[in-house]
PDB file of N, CA and C in Angstrom:
ATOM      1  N   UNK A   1     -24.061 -33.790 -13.747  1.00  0.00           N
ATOM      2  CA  UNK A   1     -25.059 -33.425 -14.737  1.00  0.00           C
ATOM      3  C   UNK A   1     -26.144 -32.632 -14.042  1.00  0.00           C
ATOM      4  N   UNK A   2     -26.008 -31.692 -14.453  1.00  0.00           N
ATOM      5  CA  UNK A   2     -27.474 -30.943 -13.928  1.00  0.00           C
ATOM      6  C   UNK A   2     -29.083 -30.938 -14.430  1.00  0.00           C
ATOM      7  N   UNK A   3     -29.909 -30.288 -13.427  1.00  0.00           N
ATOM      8  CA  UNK A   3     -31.028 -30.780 -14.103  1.00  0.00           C
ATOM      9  C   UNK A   3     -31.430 -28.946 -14.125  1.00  0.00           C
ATOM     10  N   UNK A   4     -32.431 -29.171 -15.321  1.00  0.00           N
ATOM     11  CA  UNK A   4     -32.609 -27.817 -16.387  1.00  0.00           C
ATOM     12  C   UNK A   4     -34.299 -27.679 -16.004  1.00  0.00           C
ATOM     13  N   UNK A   5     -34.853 -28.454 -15.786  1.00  0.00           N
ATOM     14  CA  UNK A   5     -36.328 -28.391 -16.282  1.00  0.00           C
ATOM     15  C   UNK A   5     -37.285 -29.367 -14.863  1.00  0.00           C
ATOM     16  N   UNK A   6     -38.347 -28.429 -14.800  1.00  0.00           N
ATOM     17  CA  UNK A   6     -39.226 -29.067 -13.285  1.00  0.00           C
ATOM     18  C   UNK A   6     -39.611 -30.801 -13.503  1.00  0.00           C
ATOM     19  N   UNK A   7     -39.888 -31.153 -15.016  1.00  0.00           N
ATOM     20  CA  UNK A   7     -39.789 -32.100 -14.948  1.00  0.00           C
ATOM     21  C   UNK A   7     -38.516 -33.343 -14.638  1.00  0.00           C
ATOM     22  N   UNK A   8     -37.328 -32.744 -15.229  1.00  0.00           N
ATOM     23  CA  UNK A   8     -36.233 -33.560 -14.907  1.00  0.00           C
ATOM     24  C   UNK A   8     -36.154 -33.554 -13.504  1.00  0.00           C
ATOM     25  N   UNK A   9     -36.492 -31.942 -12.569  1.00  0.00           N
ATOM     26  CA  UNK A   9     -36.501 -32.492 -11.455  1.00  0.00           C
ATOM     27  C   UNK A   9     -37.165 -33.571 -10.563  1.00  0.00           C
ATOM     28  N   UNK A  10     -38.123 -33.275 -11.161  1.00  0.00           N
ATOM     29  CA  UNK A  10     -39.353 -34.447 -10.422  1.00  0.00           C
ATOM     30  C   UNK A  10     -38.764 -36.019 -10.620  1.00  0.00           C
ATOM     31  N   UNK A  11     -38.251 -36.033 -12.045  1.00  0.00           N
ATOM     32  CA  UNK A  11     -38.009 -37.207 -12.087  1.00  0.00           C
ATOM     33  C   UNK A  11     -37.152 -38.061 -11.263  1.00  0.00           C
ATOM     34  N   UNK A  12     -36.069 -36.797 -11.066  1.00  0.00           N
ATOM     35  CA  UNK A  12     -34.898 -36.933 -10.311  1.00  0.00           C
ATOM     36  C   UNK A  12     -35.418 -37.743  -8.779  1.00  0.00           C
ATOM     37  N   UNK A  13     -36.532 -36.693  -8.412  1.00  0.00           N
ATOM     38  CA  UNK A  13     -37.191 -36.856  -6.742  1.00  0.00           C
ATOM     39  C   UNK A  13     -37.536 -38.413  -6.751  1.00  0.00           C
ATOM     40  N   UNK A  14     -38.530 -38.690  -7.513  1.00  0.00           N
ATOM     41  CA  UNK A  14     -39.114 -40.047  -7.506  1.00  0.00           C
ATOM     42  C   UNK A  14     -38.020 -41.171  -7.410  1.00  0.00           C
ATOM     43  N   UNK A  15     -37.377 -40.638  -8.568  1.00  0.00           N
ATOM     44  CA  UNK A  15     -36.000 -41.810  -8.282  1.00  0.00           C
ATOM     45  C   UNK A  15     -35.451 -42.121  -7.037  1.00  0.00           C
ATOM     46  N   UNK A  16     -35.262 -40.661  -5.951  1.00  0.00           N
ATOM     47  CA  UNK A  16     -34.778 -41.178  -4.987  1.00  0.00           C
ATOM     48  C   UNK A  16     -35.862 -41.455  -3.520  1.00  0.00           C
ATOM     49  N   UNK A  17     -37.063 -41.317  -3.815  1.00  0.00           N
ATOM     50  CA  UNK A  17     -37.938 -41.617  -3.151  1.00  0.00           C
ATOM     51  C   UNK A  17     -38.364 -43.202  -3.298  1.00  0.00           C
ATOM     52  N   UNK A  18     -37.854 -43.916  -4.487  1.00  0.00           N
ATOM     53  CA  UNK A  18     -37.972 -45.791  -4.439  1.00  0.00           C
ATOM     54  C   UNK A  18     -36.446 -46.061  -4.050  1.00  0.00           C
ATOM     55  N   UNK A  19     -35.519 -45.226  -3.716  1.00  0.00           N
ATOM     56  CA  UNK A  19     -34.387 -45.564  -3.148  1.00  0.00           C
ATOM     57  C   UNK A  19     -34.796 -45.477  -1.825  1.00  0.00           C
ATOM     58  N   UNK A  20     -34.868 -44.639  -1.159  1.00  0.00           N
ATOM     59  CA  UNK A  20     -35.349 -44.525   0.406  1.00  0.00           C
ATOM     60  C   UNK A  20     -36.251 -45.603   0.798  1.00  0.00           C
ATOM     61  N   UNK A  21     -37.039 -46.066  -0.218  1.00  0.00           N
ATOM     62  CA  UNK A  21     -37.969 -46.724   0.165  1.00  0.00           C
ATOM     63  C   UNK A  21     -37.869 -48.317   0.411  1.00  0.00           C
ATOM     64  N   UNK A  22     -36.806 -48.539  -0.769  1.00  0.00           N
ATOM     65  CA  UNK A  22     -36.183 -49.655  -0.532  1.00  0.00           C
ATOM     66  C   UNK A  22     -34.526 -50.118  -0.028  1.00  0.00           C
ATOM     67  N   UNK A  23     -34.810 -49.317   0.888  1.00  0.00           N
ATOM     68  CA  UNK A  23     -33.822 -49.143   2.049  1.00  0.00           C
ATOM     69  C   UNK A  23     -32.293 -48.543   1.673  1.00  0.00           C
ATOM     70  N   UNK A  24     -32.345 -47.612   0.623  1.00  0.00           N
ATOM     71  CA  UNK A  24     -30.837 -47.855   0.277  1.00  0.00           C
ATOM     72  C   UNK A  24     -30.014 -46.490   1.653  1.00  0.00           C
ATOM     73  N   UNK A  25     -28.760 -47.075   1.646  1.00  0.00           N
ATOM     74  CA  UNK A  25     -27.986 -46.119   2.133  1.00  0.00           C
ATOM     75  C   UNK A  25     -26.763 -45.053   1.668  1.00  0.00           C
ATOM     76  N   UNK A  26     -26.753 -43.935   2.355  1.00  0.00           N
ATOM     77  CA  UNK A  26     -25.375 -43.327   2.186  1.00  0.00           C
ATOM     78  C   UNK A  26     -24.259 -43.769   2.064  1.00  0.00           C
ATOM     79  N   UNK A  27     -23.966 -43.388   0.797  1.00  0.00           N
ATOM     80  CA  UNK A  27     -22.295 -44.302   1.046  1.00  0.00           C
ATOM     81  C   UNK A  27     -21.539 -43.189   1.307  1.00  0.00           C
ATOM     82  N   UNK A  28     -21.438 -42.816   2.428  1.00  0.00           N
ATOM     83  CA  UNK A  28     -19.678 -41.832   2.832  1.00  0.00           C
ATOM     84  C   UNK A  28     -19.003 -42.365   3.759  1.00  0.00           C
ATOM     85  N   UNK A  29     -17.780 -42.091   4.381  1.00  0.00           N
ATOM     86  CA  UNK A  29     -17.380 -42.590   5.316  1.00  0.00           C
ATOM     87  C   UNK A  29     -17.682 -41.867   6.356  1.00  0.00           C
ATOM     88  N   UNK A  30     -18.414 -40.696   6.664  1.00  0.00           N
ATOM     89  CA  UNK A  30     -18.674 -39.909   7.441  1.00  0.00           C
ATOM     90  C   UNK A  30     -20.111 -40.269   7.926  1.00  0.00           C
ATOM     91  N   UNK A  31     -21.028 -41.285   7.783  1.00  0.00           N
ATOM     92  CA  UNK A  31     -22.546 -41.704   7.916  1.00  0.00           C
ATOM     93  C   UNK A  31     -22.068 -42.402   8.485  1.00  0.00           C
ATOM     94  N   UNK A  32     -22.699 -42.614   9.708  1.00  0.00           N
ATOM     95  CA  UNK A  32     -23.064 -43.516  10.721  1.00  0.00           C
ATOM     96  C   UNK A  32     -24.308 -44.743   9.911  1.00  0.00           C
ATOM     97  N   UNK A  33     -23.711 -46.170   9.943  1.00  0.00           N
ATOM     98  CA  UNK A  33     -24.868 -46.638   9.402  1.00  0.00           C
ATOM     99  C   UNK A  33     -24.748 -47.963   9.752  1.00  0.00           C
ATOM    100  N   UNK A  34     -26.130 -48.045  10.291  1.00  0.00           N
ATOM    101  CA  UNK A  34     -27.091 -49.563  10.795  1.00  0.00           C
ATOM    102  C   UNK A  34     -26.248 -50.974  10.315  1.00  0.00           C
ATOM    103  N   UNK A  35     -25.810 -52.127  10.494  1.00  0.00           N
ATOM    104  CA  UNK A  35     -25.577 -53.063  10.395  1.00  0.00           C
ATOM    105  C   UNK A  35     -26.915 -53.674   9.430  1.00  0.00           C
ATOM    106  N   UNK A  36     -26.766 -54.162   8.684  1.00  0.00           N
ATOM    107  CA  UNK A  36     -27.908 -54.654   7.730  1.00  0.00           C
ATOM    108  C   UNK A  36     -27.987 -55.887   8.454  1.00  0.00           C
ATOM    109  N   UNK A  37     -27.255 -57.004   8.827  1.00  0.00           N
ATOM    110  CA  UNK A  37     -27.405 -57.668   9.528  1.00  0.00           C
ATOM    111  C   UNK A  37     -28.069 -58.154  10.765  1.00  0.00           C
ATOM    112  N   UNK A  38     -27.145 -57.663  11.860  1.00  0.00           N
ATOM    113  CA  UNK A  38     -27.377 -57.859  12.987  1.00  0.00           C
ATOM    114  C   UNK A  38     -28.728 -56.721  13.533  1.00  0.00           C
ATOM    115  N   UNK A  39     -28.382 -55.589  12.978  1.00  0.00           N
ATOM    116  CA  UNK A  39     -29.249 -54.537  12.812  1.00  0.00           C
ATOM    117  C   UNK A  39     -28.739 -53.499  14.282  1.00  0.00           C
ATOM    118  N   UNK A  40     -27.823 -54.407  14.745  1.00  0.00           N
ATOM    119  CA  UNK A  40     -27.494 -53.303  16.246  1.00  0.00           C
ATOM    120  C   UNK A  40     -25.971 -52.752  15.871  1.00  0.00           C
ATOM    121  N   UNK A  41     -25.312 -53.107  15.626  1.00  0.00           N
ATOM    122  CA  UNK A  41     -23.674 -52.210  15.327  1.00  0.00           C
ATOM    123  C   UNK A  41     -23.712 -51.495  14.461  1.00  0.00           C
ATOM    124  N   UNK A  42     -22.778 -50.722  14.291  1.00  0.00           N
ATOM    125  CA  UNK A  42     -22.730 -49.935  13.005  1.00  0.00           C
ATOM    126  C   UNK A  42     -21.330 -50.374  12.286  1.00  0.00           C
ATOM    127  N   UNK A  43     -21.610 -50.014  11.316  1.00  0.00           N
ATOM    128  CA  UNK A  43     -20.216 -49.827  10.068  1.00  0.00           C
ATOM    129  C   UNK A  43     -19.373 -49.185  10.493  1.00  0.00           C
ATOM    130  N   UNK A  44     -18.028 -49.565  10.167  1.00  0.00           N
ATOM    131  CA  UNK A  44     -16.709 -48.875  10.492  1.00  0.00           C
ATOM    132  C   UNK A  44     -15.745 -48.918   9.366  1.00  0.00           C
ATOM    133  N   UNK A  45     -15.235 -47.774   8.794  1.00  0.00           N
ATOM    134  CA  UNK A  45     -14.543 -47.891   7.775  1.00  0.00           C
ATOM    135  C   UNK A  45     -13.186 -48.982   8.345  1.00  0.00           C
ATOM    136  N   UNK A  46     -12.762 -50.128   7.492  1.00  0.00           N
ATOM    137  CA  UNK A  46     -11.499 -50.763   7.669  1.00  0.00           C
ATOM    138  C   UNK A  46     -10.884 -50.955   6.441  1.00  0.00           C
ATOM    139  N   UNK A  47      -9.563 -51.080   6.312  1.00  0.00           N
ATOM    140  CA  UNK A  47      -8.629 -51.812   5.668  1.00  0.00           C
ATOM    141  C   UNK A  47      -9.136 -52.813   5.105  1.00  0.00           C
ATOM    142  N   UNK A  48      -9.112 -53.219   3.788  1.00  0.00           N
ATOM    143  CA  UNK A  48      -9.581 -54.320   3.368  1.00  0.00           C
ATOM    144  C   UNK A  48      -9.052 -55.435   3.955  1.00  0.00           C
ATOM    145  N   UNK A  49      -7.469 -55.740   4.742  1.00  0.00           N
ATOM    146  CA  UNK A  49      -6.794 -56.581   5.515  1.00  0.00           C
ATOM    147  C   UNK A  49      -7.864 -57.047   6.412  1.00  0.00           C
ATOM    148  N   UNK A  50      -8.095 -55.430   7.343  1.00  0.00           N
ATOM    149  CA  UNK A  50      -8.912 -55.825   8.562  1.00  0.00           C
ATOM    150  C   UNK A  50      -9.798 -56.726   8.452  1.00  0.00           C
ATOM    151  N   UNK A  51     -10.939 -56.189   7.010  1.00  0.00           N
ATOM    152  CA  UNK A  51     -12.231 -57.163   7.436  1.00  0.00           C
ATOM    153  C   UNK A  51     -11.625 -58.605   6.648  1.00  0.00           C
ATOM    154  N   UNK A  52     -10.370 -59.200   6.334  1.00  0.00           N
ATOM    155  CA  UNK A  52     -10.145 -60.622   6.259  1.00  0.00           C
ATOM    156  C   UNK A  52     -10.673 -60.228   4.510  1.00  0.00           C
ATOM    157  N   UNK A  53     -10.034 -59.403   3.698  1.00  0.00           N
ATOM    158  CA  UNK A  53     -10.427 -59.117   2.207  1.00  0.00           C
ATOM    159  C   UNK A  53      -9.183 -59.625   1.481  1.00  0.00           C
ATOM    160  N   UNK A  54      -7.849 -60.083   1.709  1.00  0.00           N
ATOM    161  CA  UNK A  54      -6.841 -59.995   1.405  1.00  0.00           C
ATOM    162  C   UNK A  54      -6.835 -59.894  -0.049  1.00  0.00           C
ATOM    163  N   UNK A  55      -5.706 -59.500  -1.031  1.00  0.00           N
ATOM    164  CA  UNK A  55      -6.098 -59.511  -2.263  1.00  0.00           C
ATOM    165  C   UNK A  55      -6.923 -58.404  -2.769  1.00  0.00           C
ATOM    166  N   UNK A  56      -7.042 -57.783  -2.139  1.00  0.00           N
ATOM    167  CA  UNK A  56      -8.716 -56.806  -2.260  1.00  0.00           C
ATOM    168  C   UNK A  56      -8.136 -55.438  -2.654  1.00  0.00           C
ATOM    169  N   UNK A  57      -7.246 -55.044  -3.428  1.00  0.00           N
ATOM    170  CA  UNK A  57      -6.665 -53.599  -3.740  1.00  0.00           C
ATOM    171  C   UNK A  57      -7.659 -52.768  -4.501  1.00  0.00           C
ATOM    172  N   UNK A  58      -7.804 -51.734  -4.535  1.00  0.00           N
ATOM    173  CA  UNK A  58      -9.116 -51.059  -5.291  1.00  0.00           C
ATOM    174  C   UNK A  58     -10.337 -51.128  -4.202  1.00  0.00           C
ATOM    175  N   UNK A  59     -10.747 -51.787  -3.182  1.00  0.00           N
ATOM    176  CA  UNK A  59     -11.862 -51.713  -2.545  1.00  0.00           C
ATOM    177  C   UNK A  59     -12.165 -50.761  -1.570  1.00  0.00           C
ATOM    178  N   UNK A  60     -13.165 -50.343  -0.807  1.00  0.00           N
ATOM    179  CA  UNK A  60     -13.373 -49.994   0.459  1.00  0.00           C
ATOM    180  C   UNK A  60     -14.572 -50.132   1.298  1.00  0.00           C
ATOM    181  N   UNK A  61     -13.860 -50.984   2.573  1.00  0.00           N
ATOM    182  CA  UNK A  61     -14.458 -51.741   3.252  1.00  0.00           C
ATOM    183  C   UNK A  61     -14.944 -51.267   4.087  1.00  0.00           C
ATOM    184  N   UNK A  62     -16.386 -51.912   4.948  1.00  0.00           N
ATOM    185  CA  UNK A  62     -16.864 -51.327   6.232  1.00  0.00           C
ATOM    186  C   UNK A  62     -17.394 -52.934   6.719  1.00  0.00           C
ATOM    187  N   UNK A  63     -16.796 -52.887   8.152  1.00  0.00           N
ATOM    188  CA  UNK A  63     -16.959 -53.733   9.486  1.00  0.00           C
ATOM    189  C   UNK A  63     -17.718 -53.510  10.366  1.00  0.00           C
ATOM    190  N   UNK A  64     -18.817 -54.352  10.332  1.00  0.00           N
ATOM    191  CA  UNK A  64     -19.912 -54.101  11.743  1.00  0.00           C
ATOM    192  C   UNK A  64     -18.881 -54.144  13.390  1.00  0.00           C
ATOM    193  N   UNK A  65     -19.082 -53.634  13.870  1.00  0.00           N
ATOM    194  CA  UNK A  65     -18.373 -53.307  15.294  1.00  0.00           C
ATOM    195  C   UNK A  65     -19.239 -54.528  15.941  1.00  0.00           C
ATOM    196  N   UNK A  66     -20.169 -54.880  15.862  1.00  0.00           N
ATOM    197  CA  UNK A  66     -20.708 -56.001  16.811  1.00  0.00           C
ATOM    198  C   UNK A  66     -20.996 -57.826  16.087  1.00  0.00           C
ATOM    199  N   UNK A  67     -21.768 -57.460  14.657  1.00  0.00           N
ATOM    200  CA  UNK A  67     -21.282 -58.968  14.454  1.00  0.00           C
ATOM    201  C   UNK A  67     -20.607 -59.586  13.272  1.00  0.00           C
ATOM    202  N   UNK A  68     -19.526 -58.214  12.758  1.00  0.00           N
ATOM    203  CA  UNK A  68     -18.437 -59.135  12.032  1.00  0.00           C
ATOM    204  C   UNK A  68     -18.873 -58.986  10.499  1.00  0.00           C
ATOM    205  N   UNK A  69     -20.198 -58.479  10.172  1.00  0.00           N
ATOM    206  CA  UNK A  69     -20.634 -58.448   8.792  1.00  0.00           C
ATOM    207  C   UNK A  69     -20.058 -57.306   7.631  1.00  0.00           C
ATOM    208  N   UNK A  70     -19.001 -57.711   6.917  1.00  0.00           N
ATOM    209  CA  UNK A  70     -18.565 -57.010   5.935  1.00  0.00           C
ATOM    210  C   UNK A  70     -19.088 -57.032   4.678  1.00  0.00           C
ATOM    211  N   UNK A  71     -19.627 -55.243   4.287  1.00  0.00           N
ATOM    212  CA  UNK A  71     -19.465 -55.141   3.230  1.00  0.00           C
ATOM    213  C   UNK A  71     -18.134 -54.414   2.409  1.00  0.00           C
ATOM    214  N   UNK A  72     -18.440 -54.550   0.971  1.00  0.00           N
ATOM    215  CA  UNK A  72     -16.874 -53.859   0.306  1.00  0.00           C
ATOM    216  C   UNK A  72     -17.386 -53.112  -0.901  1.00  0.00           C
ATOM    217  N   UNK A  73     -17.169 -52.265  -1.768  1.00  0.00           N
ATOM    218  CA  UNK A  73     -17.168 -51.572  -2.785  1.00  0.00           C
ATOM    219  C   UNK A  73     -15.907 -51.576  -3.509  1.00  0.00           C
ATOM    220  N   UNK A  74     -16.424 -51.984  -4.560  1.00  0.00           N
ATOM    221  CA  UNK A  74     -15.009 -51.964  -5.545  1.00  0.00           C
ATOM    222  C   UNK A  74     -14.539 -50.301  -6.153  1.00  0.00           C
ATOM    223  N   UNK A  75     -13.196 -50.059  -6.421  1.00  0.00           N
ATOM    224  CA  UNK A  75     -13.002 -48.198  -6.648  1.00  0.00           C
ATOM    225  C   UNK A  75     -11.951 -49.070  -8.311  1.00  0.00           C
ATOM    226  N   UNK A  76     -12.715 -47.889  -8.810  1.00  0.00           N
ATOM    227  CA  UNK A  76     -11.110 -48.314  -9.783  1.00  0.00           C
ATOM    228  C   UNK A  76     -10.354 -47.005  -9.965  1.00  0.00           C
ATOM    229  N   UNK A  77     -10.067 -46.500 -11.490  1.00  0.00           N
ATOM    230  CA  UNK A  77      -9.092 -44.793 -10.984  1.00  0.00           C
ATOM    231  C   UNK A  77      -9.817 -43.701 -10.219  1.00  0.00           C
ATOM    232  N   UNK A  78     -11.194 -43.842 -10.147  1.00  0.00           N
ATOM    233  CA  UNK A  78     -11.347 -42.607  -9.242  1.00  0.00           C
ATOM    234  C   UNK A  78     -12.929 -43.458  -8.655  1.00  0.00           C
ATOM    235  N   UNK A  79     -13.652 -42.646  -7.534  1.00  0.00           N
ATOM    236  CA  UNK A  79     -14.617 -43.560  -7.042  1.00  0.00           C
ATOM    237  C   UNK A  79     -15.715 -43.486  -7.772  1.00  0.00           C
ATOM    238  N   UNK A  80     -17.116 -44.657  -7.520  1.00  0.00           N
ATOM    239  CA  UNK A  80     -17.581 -44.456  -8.336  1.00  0.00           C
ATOM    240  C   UNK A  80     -18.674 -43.628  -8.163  1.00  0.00           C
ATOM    241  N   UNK A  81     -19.604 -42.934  -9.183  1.00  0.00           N
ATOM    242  CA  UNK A  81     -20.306 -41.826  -9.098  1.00  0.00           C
ATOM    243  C   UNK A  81     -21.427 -41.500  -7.949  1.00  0.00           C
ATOM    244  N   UNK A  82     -21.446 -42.504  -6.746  1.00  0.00           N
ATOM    245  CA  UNK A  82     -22.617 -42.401  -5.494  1.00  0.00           C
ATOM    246  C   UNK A  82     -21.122 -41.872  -4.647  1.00  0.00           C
ATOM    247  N   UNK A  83     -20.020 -42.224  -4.467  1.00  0.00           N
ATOM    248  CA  UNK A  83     -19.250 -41.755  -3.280  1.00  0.00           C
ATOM    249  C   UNK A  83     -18.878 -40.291  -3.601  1.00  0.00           C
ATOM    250  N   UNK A  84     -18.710 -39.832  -4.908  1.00  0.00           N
ATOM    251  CA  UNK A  84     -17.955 -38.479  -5.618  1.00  0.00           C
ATOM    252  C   UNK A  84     -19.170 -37.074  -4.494  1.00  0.00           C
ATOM    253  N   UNK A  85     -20.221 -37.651  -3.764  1.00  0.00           N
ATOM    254  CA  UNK A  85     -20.912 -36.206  -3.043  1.00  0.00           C
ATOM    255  C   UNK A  85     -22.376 -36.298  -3.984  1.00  0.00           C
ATOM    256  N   UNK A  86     -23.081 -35.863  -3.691  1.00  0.00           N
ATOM    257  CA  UNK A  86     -24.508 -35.304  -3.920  1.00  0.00           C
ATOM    258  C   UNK A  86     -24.360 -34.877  -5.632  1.00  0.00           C
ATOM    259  N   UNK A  87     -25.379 -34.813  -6.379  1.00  0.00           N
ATOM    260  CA  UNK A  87     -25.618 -34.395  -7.589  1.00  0.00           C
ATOM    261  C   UNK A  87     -25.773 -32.928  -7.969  1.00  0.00           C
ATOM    262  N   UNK A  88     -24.881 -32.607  -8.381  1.00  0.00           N
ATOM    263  CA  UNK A  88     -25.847 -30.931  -8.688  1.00  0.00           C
ATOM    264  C   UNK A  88     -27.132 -30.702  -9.161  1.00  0.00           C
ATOM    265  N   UNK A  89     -27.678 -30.145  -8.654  1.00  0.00           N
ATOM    266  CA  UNK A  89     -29.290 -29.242  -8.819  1.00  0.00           C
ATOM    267  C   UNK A  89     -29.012 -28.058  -9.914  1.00  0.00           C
TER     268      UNK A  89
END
């Protein structure tokens, strides 16, 4: 969806300026990103097997390299609208 008008943009900005603010992250598999946890490893894309998800078809998982803390995202037919890339302007 694009945005048409300086105000939709602005609105757009603010929105992601209380995201930044309250810590959110990139979801790609290409971002290097902080362990929410431990706060020293980073995320590693795995197999839902790997991080111990079994059962877990539709997901995709990331494994802290140092203390074991998995998160997962659920996908159903296609991903959902934060992984699909950036918003058009």
């Amino acid at each position: 969806m694009g945005i048409s008008t300086a105000q939709e943009l602005l609105a757009r900005i603010d929105e992601e300026l209380v995201a930044i603010r309250l810590g959110a992250q990139v979801l790609s598999k290409d971002v290097e990103r902080r362990c929410g946890v431990c706060g020293v490893g980073k995320y590693l894309s795995a197999r839902a097997e790997e991080a111990g998800l079994t059962n877990y078809s539709g997901t995709k998982a990331f494994l802290c390299d140092q203390c074991g803390h998995v998160q997962f995202f659920r996908f159903g037919a296609q991903p959902p609208p934060a992984w699909q890339g950036p918003p058009r302007v």
